[in-house]
Protein backbone atom coordinates (compact mmCIF):
# COMPACT_ATOMS: atom_id res chain seq x y z
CA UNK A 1 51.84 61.33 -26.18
CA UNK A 2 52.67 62.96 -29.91
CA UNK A 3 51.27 61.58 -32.65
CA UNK A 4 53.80 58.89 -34.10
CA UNK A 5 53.86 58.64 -37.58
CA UNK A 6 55.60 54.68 -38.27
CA UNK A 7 53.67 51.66 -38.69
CA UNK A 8 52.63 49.43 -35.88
CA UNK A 9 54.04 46.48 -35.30
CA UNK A 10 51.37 43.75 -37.01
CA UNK A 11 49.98 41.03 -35.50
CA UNK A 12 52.07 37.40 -34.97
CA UNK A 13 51.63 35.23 -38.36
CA UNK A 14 49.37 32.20 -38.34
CA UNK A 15 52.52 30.07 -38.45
CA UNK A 16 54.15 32.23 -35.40
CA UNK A 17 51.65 32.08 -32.88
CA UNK A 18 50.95 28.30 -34.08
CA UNK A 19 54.46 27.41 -32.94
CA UNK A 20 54.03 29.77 -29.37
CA UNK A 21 50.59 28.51 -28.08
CA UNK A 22 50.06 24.97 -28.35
CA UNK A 23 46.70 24.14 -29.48
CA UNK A 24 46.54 27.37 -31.76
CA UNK A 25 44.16 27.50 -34.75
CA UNK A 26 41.97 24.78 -33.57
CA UNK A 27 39.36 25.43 -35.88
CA UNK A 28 41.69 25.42 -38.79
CA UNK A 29 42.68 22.02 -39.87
CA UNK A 30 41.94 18.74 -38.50
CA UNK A 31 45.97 18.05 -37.62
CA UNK A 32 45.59 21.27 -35.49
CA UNK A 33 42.57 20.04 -33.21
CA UNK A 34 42.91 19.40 -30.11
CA UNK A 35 40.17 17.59 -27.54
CA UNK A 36 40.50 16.16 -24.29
CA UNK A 37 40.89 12.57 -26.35
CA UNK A 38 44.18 13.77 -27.97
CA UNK A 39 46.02 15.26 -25.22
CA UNK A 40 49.00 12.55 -25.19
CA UNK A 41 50.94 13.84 -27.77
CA UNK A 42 51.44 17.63 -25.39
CA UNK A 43 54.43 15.69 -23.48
CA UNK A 44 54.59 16.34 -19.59
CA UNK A 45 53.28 19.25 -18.63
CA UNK A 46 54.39 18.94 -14.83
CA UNK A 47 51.26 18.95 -13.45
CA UNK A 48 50.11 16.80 -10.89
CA UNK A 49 48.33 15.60 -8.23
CA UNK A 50 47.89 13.40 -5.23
CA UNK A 51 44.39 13.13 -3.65
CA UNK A 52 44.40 14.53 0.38
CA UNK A 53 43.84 12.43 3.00
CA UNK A 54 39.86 11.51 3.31
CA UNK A 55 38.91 13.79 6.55
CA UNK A 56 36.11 10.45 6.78
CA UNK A 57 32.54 10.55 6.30
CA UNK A 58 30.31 11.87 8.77
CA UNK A 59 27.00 10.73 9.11
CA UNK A 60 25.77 13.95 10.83
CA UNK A 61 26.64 15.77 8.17
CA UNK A 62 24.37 16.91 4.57
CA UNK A 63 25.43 14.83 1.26
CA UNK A 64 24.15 15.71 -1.49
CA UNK A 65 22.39 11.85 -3.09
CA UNK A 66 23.91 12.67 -6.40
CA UNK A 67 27.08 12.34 -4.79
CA UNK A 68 28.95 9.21 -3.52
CA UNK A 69 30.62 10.83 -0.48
CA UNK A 70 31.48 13.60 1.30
CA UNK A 71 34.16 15.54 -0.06
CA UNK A 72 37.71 15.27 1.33
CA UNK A 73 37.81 18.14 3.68
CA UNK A 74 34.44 19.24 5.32
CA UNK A 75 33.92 22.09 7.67
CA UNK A 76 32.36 20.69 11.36
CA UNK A 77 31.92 23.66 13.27
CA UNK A 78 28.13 24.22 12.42
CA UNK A 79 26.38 20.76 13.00
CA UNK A 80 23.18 20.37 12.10
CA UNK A 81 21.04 21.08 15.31
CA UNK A 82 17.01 21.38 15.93
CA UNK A 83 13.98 21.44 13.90
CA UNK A 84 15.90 23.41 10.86
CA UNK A 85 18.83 20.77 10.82
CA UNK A 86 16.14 17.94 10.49
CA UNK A 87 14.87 20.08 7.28
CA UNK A 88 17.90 20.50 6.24
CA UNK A 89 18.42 16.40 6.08
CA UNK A 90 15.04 15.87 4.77
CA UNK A 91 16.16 17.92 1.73
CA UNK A 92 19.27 16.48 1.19
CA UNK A 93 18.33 12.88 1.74
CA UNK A 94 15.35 12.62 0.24
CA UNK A 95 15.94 15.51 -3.33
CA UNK A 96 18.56 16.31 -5.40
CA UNK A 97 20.18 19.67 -5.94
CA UNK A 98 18.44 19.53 -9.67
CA UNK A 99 14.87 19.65 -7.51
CA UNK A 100 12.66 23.23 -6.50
CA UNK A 101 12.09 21.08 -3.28
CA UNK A 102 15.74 20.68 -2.42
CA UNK A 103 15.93 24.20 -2.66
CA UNK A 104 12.58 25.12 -0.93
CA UNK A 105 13.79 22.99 2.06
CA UNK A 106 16.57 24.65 2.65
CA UNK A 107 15.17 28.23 2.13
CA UNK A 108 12.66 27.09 4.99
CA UNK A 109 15.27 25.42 7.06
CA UNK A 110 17.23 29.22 7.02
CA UNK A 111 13.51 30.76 7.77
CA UNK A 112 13.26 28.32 10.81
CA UNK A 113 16.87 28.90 11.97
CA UNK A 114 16.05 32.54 11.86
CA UNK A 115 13.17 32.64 14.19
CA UNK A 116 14.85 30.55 16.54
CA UNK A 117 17.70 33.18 16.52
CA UNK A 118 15.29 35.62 17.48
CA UNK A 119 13.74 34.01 19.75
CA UNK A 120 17.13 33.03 21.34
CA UNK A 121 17.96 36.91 21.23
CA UNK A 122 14.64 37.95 23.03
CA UNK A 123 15.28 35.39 26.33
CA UNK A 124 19.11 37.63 26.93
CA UNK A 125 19.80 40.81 28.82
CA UNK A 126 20.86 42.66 25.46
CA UNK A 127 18.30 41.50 22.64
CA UNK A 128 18.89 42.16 19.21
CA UNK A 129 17.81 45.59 17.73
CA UNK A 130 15.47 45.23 14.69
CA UNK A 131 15.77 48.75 14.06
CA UNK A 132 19.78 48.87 13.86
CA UNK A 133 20.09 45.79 12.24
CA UNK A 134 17.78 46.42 9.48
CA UNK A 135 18.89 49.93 8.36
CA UNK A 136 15.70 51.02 8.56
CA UNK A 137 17.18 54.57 10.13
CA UNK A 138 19.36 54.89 7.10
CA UNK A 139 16.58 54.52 4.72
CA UNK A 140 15.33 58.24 4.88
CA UNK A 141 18.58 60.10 4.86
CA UNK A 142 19.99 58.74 1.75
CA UNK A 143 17.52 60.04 -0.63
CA UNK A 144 15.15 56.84 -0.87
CA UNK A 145 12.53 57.92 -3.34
CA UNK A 146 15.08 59.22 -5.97
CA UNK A 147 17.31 56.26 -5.45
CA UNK A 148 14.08 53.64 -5.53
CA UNK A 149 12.00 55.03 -8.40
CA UNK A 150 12.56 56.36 -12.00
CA UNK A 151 15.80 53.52 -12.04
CA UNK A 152 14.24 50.32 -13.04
CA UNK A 153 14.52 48.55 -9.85
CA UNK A 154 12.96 45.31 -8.90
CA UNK A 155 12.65 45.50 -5.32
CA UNK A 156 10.12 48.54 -5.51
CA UNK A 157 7.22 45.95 -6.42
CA UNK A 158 7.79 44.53 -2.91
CA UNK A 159 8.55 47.13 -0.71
CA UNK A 160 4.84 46.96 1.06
CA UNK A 161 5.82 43.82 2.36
CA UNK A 162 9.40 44.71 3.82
CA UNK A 163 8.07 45.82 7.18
CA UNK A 164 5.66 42.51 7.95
CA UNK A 165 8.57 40.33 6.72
CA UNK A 166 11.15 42.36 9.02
CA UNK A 167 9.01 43.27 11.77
CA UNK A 168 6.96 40.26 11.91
CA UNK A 169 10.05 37.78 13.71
CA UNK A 170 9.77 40.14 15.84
CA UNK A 171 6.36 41.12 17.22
CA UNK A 172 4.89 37.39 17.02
CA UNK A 173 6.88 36.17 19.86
CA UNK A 174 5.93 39.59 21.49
CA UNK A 175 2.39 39.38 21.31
CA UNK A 176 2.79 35.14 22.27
CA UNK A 177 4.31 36.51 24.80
CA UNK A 178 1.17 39.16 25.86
CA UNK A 179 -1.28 36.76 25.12
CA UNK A 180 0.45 34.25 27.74
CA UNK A 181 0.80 36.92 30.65
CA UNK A 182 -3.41 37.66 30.12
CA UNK A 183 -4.22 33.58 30.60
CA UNK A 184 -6.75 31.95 28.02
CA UNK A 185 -9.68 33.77 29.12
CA UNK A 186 -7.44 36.56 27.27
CA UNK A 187 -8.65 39.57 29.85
CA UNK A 188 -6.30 41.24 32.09
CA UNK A 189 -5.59 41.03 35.59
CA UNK A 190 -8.70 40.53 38.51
């Protein structure tokens, strides 16, 4: 574009954009604030709203205490089930969402439900595959010293423990599983 040469077009007076956006200049003069307390004098704005029909409370499912009830619509399809669901309603019955142990809880809970995924995945015809899943055969081809060092990154400081957090689901219920073929005098077969 050519250099052009005329004045540009100044910005809106005070008065202007006072008149075009309600609630302009706030901070000006005390006729000009405006706070949730002195909303009346706006006129309708057409808004509104109608609460939805209550879906009803569910005792099965996780409240939060600081709340009074469930919220309108709630999704059903993933019930709490087994030793992680019980965590999960220990953490939201008994701490608030302010708490490290509400939190904790439910970190554990997802730990829990993990290993029991695994586990699940081990007793089928087509287990999972830790080595896939995990990207571990991706690692090495897209440069993964220049792209972990020199750059600030936080995850380097824990990168040792990566492969006993990964592979450990994994080869605990394998070596259960050794350990129960032997028998508890733990030698092999007579």
């Amino acid at each position: 574009m050519p250099y052009d040469a005329r004045k540009p077009q100044l910005a809106p007076s005070a008065g202007e954009l006072r008149q075009r956006i309600p609630g302009w200049g706030a901070d000006l003069g005390e006729e000009h604030r405006r706070t949730w307390q002195e909303l009346e004098d706006y006129g309708p704005t057409g808004a509104h709203w109608t609460m939805p029909e209550r879906q009803g409370d569910d005792p099965r499912r996780e409240r939060s205490i600081e709340h009074l009830h469930l919220p309108a619509v709630y999704g059903t399809a993933q019930p709490l089930h087994g030793l992680s669901g019980w965590i999960r309603s220990v953490s939201y019955r008994r701490f608030g969402e302010g708490r490290l142990a509400h939190w904790m809880l439910l970190i554990l809970a997802d730990r829990v439900e993990a290993v029991g995924a695994h586990l699940r995945s081990a007793a089928t015809a087509q287990p999972d595959n830790p080595v896939t899943q995990t990207g571990v055969l991706s690692e090495p081809r897209y440069r993964p010293l220049r792209s972990r060092f020199g750059r600030g990154r936080v995850d380097v400081r824990h990168t040792w423990m990566d492969p006993f957090i990964v592979a450990g689901p994994w080869l605990l219920p394998l070596v259960l599983l050794v350990r129960a073929r032997r028998g508890p005098g733990g030698g092999g077969r007579s």
